[in-house]
N, C-alpha and C. Protein backbone atom coordinates (compact mmCIF):
# COMPACT_ATOMS: atom_id res chain seq x y z
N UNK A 1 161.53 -202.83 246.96
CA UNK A 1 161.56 -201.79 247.96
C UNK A 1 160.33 -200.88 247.84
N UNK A 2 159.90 -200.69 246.47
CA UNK A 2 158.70 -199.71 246.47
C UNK A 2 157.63 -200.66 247.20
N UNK A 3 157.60 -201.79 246.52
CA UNK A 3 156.48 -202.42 247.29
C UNK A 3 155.98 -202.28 248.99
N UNK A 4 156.96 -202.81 249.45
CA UNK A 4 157.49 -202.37 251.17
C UNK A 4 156.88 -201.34 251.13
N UNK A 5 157.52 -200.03 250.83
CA UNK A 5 157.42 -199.06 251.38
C UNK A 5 155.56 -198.79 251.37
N UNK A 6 155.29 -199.12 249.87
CA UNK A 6 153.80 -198.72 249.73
C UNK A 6 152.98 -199.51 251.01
N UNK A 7 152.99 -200.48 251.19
CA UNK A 7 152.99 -201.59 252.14
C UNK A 7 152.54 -200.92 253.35
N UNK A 8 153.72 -200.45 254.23
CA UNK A 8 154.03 -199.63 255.04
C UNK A 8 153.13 -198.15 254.97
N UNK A 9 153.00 -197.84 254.23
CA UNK A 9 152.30 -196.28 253.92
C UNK A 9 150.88 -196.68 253.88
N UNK A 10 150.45 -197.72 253.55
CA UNK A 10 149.22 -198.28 253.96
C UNK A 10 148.86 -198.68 254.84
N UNK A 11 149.81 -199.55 255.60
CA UNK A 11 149.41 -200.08 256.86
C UNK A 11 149.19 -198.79 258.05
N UNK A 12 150.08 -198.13 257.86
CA UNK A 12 150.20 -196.72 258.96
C UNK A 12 148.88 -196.21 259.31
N UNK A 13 148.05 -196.04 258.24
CA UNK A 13 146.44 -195.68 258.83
C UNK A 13 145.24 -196.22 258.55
N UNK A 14 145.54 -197.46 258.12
CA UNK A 14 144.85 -198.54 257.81
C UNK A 14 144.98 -199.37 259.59
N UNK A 15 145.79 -199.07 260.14
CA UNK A 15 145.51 -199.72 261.54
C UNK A 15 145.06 -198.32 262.52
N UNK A 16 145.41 -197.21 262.32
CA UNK A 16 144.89 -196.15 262.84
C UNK A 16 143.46 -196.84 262.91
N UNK A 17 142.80 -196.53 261.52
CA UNK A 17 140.79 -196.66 261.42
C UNK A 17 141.02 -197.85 262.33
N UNK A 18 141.66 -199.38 261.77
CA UNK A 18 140.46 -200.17 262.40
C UNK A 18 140.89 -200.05 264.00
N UNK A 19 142.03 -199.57 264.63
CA UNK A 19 141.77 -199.51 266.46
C UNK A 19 141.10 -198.61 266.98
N UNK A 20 140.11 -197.60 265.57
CA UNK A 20 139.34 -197.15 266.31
C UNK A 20 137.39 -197.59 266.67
N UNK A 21 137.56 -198.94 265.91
CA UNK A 21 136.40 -199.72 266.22
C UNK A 21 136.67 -200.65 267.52
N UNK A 22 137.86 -200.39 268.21
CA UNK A 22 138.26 -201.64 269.68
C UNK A 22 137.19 -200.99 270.42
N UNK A 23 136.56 -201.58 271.60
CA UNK A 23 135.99 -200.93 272.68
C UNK A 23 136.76 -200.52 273.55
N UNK A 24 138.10 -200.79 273.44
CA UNK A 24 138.72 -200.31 275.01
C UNK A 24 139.59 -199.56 274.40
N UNK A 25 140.43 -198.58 275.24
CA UNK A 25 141.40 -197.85 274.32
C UNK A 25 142.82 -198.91 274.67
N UNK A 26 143.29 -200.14 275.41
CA UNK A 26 143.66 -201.07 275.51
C UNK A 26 144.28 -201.83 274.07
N UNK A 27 143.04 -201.94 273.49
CA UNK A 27 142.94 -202.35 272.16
C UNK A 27 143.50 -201.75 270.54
N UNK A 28 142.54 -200.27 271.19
CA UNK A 28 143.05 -199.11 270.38
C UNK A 28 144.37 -199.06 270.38
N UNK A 29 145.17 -199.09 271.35
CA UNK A 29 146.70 -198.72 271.38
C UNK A 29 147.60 -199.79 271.02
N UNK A 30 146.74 -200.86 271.01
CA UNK A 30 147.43 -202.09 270.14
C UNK A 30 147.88 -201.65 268.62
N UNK A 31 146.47 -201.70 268.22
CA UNK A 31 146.77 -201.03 266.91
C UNK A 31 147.60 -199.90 266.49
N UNK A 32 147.50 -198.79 267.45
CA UNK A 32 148.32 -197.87 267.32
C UNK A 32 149.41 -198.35 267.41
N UNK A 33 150.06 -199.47 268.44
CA UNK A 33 151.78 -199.34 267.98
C UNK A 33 151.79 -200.68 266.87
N UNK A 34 150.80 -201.14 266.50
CA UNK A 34 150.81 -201.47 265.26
C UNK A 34 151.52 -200.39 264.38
N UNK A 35 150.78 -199.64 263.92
CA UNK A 35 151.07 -198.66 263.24
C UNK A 35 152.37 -197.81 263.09
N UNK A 36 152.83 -197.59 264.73
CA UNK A 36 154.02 -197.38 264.64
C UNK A 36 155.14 -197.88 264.24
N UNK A 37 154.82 -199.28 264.83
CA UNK A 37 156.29 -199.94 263.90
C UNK A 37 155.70 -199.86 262.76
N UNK A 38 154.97 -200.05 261.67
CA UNK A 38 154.74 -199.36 260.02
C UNK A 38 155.66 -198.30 260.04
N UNK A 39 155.42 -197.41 260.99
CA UNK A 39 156.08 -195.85 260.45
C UNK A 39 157.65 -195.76 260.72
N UNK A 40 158.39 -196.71 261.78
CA UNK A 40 159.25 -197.03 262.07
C UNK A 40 160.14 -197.94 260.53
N UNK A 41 159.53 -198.88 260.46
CA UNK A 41 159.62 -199.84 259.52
C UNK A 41 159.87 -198.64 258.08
N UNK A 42 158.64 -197.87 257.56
CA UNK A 42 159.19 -196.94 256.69
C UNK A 42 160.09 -196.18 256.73
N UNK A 43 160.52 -195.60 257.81
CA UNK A 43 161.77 -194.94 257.81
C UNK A 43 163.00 -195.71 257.47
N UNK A 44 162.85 -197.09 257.96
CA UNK A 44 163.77 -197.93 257.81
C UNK A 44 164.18 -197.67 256.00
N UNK A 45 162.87 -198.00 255.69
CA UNK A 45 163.47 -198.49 253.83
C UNK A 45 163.65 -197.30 253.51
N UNK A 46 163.36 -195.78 254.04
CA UNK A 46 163.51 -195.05 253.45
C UNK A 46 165.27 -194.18 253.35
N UNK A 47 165.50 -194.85 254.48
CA UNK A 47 167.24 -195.22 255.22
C UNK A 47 167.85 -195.92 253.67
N UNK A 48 167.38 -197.20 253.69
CA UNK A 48 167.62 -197.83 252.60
C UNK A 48 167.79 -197.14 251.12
N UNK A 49 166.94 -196.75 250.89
CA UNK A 49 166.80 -195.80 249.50
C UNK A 49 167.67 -194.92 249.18
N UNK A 50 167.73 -194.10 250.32
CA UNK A 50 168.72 -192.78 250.50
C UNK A 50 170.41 -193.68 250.57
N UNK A 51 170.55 -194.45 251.05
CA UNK A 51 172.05 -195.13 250.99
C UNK A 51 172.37 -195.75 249.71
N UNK A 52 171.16 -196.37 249.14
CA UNK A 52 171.35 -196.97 248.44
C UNK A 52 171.41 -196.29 246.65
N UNK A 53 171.10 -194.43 247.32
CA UNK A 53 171.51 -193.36 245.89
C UNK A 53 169.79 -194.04 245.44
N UNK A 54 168.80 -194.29 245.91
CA UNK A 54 167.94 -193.84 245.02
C UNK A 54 166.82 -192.94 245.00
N UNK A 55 167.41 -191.95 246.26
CA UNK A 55 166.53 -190.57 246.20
C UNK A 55 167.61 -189.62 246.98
N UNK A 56 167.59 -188.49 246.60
CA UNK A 56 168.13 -187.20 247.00
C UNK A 56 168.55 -186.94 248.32
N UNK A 57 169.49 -186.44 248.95
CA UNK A 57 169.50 -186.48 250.37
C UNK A 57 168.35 -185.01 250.40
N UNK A 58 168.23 -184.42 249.63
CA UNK A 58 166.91 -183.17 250.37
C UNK A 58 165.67 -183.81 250.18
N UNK A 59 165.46 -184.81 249.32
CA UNK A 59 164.21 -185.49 249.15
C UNK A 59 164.14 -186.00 250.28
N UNK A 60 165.43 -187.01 250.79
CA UNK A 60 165.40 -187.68 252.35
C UNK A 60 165.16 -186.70 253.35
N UNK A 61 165.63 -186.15 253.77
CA UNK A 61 165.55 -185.11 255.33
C UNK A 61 164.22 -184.41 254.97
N UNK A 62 163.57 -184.39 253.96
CA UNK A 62 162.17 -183.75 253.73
C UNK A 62 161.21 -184.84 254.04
N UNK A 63 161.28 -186.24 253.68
CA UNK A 63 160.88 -187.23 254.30
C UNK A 63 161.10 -188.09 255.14
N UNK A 64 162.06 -187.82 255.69
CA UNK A 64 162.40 -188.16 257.25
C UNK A 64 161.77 -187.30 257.95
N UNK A 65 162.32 -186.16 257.81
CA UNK A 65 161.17 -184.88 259.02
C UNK A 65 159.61 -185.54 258.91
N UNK A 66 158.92 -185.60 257.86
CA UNK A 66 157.85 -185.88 258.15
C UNK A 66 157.30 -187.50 258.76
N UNK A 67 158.11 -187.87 257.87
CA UNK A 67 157.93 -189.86 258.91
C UNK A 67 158.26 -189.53 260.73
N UNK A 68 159.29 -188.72 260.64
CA UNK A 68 159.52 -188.33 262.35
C UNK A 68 158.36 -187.69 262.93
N UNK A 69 158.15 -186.64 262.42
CA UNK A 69 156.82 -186.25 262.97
C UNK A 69 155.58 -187.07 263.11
N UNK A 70 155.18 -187.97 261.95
CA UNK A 70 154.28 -189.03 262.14
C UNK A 70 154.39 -189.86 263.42
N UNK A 71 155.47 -190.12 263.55
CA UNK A 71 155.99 -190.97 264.51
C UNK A 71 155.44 -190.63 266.36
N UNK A 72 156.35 -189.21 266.00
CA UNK A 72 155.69 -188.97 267.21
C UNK A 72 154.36 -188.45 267.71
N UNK A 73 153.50 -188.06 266.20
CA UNK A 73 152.12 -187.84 266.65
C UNK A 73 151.27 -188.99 267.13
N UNK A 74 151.71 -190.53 266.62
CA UNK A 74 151.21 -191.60 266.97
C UNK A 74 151.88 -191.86 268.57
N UNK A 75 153.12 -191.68 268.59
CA UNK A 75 153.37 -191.49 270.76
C UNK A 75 152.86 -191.29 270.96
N UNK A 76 152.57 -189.56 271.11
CA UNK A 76 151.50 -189.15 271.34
C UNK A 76 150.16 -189.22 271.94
N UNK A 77 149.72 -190.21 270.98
CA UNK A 77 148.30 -190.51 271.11
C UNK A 77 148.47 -191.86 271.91
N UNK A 78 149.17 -192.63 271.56
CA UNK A 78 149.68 -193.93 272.48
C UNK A 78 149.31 -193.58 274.16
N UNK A 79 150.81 -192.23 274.57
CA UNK A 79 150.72 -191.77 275.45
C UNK A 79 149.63 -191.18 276.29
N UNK A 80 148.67 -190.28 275.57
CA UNK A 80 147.47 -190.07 275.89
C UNK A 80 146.53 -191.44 276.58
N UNK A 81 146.45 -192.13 275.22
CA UNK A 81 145.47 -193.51 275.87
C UNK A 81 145.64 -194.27 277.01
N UNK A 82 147.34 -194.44 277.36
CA UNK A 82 147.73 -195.30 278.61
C UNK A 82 147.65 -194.72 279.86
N UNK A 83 147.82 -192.69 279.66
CA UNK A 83 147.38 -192.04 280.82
C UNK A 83 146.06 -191.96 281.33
N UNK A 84 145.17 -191.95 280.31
CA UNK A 84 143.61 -192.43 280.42
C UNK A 84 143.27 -193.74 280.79
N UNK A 85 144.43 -194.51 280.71
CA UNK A 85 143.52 -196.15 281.21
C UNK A 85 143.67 -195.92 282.42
């Protein structure tokens, strides 16, 4: 599970940088919901962890709030790019 998760915590802006070498923002937003399901996907195991008693429920809702917020700062920007195409 740590693995995953690290996995996931890497991939999240490791596809951010490279959709920002696409030429189109088409491309870019590929990557971006790349990324999202990463951040989606981490919440998942982090679901996992917390059920499974191996972190705190205040440790959880402290890292859920922020995976949520990630989440939707990458909409966000999703949203932005498709109103611009």
């Amino acid at each position: 599970m740590v693995t995953q998760l690290i996995r996931c915590a890497v991939s999240i802006p490791s596809n951010i940088a490279e959709g920002t070498s696409k030429k189109t923002d088409k491309h870019f937003s590929q990557y971006l919901d790349s990324s999202l399901g990463s951040a989606f996907e981490w919440e998942t195991q982090l679901i996992v962890a917390y059920n499974e008693k191996y972190i705190s429920e205040k440790h959880f809702q402290e890292l859920e709030t922020k995976i949520q917020d990630l989440q939707k700062m990458i909409s966000g920007f999703i949203d932005g790019l498709d109103k611009k195409s």
